[in-house]
N, C-alpha and C. Protein backbone atom coordinates (compact mmCIF):
# COMPACT_ATOMS: atom_id res chain seq x y z
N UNK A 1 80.82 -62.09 53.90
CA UNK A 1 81.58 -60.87 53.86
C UNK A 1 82.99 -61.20 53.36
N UNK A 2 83.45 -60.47 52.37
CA UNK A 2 84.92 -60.55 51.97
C UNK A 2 85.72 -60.24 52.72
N UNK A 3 87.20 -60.55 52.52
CA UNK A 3 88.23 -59.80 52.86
C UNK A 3 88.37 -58.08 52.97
N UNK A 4 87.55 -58.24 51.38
CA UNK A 4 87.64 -56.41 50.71
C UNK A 4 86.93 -56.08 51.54
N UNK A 5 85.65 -56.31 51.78
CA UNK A 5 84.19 -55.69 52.94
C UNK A 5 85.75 -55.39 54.53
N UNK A 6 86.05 -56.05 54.81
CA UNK A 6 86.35 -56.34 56.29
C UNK A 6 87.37 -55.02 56.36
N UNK A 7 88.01 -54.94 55.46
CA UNK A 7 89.10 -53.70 55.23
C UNK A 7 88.48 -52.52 55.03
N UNK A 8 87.40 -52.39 54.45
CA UNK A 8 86.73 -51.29 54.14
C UNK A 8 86.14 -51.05 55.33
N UNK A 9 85.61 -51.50 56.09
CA UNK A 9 84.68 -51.82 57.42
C UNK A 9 86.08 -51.50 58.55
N UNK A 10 87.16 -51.87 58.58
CA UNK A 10 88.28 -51.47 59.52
C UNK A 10 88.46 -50.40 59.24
N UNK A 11 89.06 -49.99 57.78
CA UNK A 11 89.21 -48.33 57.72
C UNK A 11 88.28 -47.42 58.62
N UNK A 12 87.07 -47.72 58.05
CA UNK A 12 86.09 -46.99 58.38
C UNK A 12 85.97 -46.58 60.17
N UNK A 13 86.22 -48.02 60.61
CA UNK A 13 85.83 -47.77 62.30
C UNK A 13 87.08 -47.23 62.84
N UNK A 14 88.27 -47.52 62.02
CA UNK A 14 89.70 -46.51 62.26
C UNK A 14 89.51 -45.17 62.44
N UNK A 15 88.97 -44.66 61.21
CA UNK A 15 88.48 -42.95 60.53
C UNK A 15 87.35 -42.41 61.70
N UNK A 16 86.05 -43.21 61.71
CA UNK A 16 85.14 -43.04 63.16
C UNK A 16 85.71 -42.70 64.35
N UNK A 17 86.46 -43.49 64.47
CA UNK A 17 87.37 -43.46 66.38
C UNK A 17 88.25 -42.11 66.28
N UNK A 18 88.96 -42.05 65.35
CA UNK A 18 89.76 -40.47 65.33
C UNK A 18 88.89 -39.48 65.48
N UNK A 19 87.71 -39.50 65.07
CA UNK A 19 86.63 -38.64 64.78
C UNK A 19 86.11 -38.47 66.16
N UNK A 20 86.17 -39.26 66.95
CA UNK A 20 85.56 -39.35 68.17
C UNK A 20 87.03 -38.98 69.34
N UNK A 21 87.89 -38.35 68.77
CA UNK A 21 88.97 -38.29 69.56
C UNK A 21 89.64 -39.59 69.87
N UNK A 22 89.43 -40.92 69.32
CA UNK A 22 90.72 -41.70 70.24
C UNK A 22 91.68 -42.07 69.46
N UNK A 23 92.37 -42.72 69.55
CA UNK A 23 93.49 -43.54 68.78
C UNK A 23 93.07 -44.91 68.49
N UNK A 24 93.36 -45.41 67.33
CA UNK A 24 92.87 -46.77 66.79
C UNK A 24 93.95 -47.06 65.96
N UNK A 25 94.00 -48.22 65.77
CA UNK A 25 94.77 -49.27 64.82
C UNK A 25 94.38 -50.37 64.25
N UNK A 26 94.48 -50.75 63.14
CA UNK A 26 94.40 -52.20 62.66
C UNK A 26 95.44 -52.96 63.07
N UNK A 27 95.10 -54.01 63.55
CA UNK A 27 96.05 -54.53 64.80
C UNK A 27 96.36 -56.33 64.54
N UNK A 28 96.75 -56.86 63.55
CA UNK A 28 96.94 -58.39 63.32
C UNK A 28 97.24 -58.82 64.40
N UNK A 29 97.78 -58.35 65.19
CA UNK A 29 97.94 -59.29 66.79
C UNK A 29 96.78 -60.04 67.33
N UNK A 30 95.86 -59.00 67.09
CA UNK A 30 94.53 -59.22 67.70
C UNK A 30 93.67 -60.25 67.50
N UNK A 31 94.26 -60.75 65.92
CA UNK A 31 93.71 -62.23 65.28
C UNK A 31 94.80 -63.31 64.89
N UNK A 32 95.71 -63.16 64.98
CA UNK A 32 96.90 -63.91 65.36
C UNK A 32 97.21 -65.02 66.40
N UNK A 33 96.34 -64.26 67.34
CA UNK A 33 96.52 -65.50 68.63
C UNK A 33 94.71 -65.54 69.16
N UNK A 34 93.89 -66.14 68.14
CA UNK A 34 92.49 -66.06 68.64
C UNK A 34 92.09 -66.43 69.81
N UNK A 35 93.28 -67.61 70.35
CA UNK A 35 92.56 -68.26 71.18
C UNK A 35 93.09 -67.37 72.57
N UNK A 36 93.49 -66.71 72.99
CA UNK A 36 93.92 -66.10 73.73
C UNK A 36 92.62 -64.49 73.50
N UNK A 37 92.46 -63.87 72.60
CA UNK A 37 91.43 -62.94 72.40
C UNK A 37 90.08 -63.32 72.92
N UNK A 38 89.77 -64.35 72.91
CA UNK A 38 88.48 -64.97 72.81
C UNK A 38 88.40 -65.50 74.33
N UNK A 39 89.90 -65.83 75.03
CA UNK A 39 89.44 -66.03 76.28
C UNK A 39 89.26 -64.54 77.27
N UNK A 40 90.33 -63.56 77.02
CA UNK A 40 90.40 -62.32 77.21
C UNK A 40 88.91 -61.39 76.94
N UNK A 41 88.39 -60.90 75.95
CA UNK A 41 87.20 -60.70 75.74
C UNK A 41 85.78 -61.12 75.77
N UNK A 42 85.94 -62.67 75.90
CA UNK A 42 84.79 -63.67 75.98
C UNK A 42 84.13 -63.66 75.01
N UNK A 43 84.90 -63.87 73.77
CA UNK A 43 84.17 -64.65 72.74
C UNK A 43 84.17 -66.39 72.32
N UNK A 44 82.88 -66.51 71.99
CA UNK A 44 82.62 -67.39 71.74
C UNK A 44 83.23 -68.23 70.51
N UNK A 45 83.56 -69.92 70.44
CA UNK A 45 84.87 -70.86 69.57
C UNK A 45 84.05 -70.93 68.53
N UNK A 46 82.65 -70.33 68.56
CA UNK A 46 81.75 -70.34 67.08
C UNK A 46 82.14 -69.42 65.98
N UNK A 47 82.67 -68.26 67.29
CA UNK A 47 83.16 -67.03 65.81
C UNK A 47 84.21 -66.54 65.53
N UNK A 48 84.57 -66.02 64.37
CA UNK A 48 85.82 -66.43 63.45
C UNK A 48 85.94 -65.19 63.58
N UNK A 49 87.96 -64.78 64.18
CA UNK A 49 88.14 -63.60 64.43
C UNK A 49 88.59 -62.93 63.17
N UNK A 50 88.60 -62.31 62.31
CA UNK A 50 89.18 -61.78 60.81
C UNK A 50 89.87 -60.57 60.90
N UNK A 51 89.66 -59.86 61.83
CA UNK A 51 90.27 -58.63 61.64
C UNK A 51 90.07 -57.85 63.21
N UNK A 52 91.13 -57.29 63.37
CA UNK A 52 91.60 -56.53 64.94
C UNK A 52 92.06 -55.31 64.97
N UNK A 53 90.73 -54.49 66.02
CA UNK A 53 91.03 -52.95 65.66
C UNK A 53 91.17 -52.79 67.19
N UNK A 54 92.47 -52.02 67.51
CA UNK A 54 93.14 -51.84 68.82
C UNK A 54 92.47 -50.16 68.99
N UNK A 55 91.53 -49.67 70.26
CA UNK A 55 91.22 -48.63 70.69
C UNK A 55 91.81 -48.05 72.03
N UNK A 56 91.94 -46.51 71.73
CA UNK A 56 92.23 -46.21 73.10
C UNK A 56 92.31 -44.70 72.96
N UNK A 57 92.68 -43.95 74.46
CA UNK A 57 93.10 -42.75 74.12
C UNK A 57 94.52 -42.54 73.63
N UNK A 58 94.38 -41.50 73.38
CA UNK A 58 96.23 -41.16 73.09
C UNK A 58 96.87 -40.70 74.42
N UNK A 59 98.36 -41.20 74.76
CA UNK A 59 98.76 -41.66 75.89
C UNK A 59 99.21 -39.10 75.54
N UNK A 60 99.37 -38.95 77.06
CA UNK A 60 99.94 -37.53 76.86
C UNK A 60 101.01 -37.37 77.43
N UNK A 61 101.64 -38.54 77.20
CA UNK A 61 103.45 -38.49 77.64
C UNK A 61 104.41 -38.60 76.67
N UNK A 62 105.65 -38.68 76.63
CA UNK A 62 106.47 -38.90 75.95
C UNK A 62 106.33 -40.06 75.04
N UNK A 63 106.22 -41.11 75.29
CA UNK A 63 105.78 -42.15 74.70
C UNK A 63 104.63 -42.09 73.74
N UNK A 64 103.80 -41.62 73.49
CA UNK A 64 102.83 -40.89 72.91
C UNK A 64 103.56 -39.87 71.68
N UNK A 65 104.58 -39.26 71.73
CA UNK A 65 104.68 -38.35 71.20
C UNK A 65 106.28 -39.02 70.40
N UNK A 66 106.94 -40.05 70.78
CA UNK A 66 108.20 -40.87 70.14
C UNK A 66 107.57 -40.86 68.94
N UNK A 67 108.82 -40.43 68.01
CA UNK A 67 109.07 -40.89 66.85
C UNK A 67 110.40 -41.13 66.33
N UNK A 68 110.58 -42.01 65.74
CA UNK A 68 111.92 -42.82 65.67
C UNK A 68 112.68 -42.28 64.50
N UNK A 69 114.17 -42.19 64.41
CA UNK A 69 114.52 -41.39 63.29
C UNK A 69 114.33 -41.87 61.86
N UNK A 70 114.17 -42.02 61.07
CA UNK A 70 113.69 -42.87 59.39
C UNK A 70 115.50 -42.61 58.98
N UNK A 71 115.65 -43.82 58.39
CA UNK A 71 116.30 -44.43 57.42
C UNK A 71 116.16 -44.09 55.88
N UNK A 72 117.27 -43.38 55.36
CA UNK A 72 116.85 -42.99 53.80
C UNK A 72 117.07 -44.29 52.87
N UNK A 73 115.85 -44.28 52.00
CA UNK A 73 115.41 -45.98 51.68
C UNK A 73 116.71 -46.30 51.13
N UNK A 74 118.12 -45.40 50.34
CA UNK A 74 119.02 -46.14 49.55
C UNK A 74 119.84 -46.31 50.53
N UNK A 75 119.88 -46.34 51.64
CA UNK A 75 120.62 -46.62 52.78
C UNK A 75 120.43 -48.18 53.37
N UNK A 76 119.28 -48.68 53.06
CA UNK A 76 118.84 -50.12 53.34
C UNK A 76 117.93 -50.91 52.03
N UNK A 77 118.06 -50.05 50.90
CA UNK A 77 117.66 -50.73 49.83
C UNK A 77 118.61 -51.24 48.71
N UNK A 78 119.09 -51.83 47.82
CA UNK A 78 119.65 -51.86 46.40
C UNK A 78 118.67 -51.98 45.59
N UNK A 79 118.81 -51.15 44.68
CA UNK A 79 117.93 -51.47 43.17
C UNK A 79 118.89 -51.93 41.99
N UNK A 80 118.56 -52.56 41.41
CA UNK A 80 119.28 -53.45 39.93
C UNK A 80 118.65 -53.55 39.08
N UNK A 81 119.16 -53.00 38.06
CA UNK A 81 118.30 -53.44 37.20
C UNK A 81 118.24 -54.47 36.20
């Protein structure tokens, strides 16, 4: 399986889980520190973690609903040409 397969295959179970009401993410944390995932979940040192999709509900508090103010990009960008 490729890289490309594994992304296409994350989207997908991303798009599924919304579909099913929860919240999901593609989550690099999740394969970042394998060896800590693998003791946490109980996977086995045979298999190779590639990609990490974080599930859950959506929280119905404030925290859930934060959004942070955005930065207008020429405010933290320069362009040159």
């Amino acid at each position: 399986m490729s890289i490309h397969d594994l992304g296409g295959l994350s989207m997908t179970l991303v798009l599924a889980a919304f579909d099913q009401g929860l919240g999901a993410i593609n989550a690099y944390e999740l394969v970042k520190y394998p060896d800590d995932v693998r003791r946490v979940m109980g996977i086995s040192d045979q298999e190779l973690l590639a990609v990490g999709v974080a599930l859950g509900y959506p929280a119905d508090n404030k925290l859930g609903t934060f959004a942070p103010e955005h930065v207008k990009v020429d405010e933290v960008v320069t362009l040159k040409d």
